[in-house]
N, C-alpha and C. Protein backbone atom coordinates (compact mmCIF):
# COMPACT_ATOMS: atom_id res chain seq x y z
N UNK A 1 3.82 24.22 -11.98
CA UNK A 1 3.80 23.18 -12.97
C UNK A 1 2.34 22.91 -13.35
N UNK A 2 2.35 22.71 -14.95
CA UNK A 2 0.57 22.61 -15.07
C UNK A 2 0.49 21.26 -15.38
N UNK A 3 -1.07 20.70 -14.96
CA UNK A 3 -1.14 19.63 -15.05
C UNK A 3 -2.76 19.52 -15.56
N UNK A 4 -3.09 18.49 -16.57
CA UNK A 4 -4.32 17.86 -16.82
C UNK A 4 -4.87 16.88 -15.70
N UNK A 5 -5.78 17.52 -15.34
CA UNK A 5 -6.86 16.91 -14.50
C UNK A 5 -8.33 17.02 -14.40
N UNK A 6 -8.67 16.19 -13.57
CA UNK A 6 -10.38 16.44 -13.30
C UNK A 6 -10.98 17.58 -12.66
N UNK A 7 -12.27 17.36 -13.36
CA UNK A 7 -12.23 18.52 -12.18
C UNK A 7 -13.84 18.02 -12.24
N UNK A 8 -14.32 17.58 -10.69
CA UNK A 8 -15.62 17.01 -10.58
C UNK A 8 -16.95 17.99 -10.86
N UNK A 9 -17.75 17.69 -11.52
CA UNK A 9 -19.13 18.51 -12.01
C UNK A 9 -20.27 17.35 -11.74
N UNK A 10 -21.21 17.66 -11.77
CA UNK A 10 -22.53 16.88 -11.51
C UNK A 10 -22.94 16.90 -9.95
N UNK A 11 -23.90 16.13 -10.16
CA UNK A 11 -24.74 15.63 -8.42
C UNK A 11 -24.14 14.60 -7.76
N UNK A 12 -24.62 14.35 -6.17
CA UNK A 12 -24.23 13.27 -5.86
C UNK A 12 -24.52 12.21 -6.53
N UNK A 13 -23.64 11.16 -6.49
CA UNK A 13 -24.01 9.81 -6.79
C UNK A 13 -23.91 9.84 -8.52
N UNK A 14 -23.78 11.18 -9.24
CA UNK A 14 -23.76 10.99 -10.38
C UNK A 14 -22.77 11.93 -10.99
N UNK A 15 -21.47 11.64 -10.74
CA UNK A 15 -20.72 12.91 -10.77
C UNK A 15 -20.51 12.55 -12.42
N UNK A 16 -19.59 13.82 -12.97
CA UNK A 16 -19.00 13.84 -14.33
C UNK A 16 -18.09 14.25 -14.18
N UNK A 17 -17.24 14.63 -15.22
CA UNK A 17 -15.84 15.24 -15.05
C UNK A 17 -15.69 15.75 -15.93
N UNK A 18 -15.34 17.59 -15.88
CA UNK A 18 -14.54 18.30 -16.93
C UNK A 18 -12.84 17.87 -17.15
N UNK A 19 -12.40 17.43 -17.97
CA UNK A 19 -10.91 17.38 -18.14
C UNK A 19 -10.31 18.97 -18.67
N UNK A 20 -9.34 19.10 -17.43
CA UNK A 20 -8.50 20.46 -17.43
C UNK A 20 -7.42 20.72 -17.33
N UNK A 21 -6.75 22.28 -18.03
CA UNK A 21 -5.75 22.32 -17.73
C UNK A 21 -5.43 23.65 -16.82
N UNK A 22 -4.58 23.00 -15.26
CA UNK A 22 -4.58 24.02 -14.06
C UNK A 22 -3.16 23.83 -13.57
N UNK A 23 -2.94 24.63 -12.17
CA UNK A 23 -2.00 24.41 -11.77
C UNK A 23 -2.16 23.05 -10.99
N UNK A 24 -0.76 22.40 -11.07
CA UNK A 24 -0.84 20.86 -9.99
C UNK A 24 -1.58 21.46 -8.61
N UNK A 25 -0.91 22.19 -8.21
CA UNK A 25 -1.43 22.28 -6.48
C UNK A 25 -2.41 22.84 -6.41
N UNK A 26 -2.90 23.57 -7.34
CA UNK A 26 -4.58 24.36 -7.13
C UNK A 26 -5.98 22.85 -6.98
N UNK A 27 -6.86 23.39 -5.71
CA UNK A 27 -7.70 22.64 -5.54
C UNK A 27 -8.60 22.68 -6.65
N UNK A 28 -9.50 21.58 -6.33
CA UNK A 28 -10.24 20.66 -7.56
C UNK A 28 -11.17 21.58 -8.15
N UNK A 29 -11.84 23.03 -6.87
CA UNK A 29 -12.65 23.30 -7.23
C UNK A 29 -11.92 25.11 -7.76
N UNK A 30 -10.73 24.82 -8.07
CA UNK A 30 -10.44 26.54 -8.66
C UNK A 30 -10.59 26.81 -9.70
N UNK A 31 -10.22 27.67 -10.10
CA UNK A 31 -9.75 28.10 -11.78
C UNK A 31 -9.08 27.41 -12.07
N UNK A 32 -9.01 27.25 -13.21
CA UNK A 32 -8.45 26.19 -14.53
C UNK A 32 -7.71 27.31 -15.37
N UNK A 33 -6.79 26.59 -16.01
CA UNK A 33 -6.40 27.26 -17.49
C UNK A 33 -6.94 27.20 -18.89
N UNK A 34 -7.80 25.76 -19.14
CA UNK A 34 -8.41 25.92 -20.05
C UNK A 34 -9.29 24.87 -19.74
N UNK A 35 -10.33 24.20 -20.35
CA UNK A 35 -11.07 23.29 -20.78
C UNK A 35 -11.06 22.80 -21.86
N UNK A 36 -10.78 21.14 -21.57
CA UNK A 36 -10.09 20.61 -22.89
C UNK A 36 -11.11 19.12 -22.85
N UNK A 37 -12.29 19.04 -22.33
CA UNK A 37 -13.51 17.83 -22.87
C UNK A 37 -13.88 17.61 -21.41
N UNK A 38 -14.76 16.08 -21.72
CA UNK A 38 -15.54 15.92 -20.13
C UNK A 38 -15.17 14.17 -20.04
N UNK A 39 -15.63 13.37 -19.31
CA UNK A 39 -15.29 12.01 -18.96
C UNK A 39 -16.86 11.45 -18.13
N UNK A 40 -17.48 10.87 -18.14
CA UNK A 40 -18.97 9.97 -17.57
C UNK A 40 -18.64 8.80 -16.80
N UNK A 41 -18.04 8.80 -16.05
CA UNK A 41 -17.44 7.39 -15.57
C UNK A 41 -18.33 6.22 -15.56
N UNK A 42 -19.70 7.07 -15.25
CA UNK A 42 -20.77 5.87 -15.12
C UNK A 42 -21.30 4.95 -16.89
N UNK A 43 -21.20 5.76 -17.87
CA UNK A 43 -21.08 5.27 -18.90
C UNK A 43 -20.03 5.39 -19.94
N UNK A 44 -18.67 5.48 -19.79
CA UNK A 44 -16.93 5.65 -19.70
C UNK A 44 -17.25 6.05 -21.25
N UNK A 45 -18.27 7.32 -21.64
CA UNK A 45 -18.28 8.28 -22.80
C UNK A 45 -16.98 9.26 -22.26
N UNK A 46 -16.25 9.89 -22.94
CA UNK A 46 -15.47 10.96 -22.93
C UNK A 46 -15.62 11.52 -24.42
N UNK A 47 -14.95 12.73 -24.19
CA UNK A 47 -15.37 14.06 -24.94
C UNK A 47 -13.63 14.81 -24.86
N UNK A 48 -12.79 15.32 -26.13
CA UNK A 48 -11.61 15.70 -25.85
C UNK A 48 -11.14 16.26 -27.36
N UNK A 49 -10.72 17.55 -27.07
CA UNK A 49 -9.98 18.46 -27.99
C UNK A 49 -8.82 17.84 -27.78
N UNK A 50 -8.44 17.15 -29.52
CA UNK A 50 -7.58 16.39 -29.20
C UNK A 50 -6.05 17.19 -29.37
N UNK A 51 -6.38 18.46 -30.26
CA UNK A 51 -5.35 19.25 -30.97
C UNK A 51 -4.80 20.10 -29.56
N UNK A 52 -5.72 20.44 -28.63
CA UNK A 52 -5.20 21.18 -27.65
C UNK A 52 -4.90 20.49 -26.62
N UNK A 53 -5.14 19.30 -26.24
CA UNK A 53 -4.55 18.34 -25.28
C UNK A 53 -2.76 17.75 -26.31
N UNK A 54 -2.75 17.76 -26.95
CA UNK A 54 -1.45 17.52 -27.88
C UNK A 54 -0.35 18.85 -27.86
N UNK A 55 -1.15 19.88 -27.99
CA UNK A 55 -0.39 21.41 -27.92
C UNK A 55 0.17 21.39 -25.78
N UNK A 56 -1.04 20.54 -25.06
CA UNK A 56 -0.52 21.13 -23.73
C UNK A 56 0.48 20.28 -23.12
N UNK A 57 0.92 19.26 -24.06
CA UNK A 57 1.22 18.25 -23.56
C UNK A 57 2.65 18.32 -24.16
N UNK A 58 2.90 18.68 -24.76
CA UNK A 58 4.17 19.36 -26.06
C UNK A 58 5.01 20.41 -25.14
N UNK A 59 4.06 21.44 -24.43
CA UNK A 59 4.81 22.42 -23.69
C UNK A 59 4.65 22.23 -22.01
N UNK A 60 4.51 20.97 -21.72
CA UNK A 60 4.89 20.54 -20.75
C UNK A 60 3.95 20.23 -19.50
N UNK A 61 2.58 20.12 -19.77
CA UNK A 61 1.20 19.79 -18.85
C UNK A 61 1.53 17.98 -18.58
N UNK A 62 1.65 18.00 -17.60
CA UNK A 62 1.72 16.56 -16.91
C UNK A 62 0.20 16.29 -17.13
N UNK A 63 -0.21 15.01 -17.46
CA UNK A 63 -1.82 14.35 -17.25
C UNK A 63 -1.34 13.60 -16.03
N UNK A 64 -2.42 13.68 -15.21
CA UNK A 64 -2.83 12.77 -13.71
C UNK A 64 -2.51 11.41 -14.26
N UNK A 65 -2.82 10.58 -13.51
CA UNK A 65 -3.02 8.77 -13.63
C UNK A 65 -4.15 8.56 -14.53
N UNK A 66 -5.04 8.76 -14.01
CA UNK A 66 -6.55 8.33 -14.31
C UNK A 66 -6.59 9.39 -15.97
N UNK A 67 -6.19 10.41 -15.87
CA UNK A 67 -6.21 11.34 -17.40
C UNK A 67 -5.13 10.61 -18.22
N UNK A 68 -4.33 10.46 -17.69
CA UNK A 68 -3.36 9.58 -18.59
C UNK A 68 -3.53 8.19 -19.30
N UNK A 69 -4.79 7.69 -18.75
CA UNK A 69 -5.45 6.24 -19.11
C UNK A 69 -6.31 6.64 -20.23
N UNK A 70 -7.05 8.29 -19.43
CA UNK A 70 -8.27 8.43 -20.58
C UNK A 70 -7.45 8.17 -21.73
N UNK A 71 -6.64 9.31 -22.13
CA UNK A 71 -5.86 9.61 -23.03
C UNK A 71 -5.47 8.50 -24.41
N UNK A 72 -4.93 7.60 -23.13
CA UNK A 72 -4.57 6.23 -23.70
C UNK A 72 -5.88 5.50 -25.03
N UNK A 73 -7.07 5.49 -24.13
CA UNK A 73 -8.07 4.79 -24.24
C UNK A 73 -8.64 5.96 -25.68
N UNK A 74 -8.69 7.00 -25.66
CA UNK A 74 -9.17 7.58 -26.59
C UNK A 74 -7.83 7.76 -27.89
N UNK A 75 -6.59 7.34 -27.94
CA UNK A 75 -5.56 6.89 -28.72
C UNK A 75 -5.01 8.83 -29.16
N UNK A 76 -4.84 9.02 -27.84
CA UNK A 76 -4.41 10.60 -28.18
C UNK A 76 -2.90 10.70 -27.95
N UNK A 77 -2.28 9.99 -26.90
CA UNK A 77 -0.57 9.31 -26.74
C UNK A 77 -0.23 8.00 -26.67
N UNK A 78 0.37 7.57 -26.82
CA UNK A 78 0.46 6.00 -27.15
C UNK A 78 1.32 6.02 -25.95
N UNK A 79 1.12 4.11 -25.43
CA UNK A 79 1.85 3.83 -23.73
C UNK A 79 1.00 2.66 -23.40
N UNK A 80 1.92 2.89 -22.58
CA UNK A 80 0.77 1.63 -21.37
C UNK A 80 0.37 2.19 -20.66
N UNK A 81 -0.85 2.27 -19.86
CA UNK A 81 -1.69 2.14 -18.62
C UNK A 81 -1.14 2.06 -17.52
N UNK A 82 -1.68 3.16 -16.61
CA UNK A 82 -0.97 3.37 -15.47
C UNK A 82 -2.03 2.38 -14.43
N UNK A 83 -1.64 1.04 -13.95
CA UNK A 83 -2.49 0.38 -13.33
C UNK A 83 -2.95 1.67 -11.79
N UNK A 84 -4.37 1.53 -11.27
CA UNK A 84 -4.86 2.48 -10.44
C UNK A 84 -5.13 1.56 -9.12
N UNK A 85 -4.74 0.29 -9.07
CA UNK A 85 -5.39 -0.19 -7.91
C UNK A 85 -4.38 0.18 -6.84
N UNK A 86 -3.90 0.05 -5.83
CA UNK A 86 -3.41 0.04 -4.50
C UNK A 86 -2.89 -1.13 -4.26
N UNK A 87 -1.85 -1.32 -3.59
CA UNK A 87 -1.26 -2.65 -2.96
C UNK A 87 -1.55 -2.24 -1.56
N UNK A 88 -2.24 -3.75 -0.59
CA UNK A 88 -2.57 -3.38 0.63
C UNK A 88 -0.74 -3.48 1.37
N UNK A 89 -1.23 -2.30 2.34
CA UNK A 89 -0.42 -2.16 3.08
C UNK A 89 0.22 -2.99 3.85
N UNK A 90 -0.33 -4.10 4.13
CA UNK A 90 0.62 -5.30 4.71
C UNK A 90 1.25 -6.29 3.68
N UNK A 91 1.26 -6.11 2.05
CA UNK A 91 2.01 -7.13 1.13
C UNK A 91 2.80 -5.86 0.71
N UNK A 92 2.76 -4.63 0.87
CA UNK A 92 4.05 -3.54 0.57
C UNK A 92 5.22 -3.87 1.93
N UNK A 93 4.91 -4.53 2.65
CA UNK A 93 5.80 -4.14 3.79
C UNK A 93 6.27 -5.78 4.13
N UNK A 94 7.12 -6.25 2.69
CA UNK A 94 7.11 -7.38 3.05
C UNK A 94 8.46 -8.16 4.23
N UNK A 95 8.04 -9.07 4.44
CA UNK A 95 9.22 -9.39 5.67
C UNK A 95 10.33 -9.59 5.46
N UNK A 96 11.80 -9.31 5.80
CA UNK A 96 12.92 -9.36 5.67
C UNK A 96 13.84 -10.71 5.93
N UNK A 97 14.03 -11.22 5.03
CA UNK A 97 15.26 -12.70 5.32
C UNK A 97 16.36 -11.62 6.63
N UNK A 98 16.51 -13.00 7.55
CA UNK A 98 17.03 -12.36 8.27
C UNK A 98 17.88 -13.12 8.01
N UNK A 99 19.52 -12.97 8.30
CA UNK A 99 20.41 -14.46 8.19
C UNK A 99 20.77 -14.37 10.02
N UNK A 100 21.30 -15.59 10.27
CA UNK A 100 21.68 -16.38 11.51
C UNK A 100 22.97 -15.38 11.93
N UNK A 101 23.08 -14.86 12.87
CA UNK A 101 24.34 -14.00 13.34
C UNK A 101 25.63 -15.38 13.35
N UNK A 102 26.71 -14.55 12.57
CA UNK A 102 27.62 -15.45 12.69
C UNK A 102 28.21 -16.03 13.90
N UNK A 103 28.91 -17.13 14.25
CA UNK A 103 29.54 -17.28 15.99
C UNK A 103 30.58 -17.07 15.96
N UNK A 104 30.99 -16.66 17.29
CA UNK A 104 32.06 -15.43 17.60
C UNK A 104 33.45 -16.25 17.31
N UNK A 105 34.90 -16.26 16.93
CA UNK A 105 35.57 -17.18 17.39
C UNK A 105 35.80 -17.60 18.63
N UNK A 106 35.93 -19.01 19.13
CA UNK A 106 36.17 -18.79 20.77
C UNK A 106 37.45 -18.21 20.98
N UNK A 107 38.32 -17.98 22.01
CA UNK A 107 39.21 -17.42 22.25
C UNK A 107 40.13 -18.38 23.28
């Protein structure tokens, strides 16, 4: 299954991002299928072929979370925003109403 994703470029502390199209399970740092723009997180410039992100997306390239926002933000698919924060692990696991065990009839 192909999917649009990042794929990290730059130095420490100052990374960038090529936006690509690869396989889902191939690591961050493999071959790609194509190159389709870049993303600056530190100054949230992006860069995007909009005709070929529309063509990969038509024949079935899933975008990530975070590519799926770019997307949004640069008005290339229309949607809502995939919120990115995390729920901490102790308000996901919330506590269960327990009810009172019924009493037995006496006998």
């Amino acid at each position: 299954m192909l999917a649009i994703k990042l794929k990290q470029i730059g130095k420490k502390k100052q990374h960038t991002f090529r936006i690509i199209v690869a396989e889902k399970r191939s690591k961050m740092g493999g071959t790609n299928t194509e190159d389709l723009g870049f993303w600056n997180p530190h100054t949230n410039k992006f860069g995007l072929n909009k005709e070929r992100v529309q063509y990969w997306i038509k024949n079935g390239a899933q975008p990530t979370d975070t590519v799926h926002n770019i997307l949004i933000t640069g008005k290339i698919i229309e949607g809502k925003k995939i919120p990115m924060h995390k729920t901490p692990a102790k308000a996901a696991e919330a506590p269960k109403a327990e009810t009172a065990p019924e009493a037995a009839p006496a006998v």
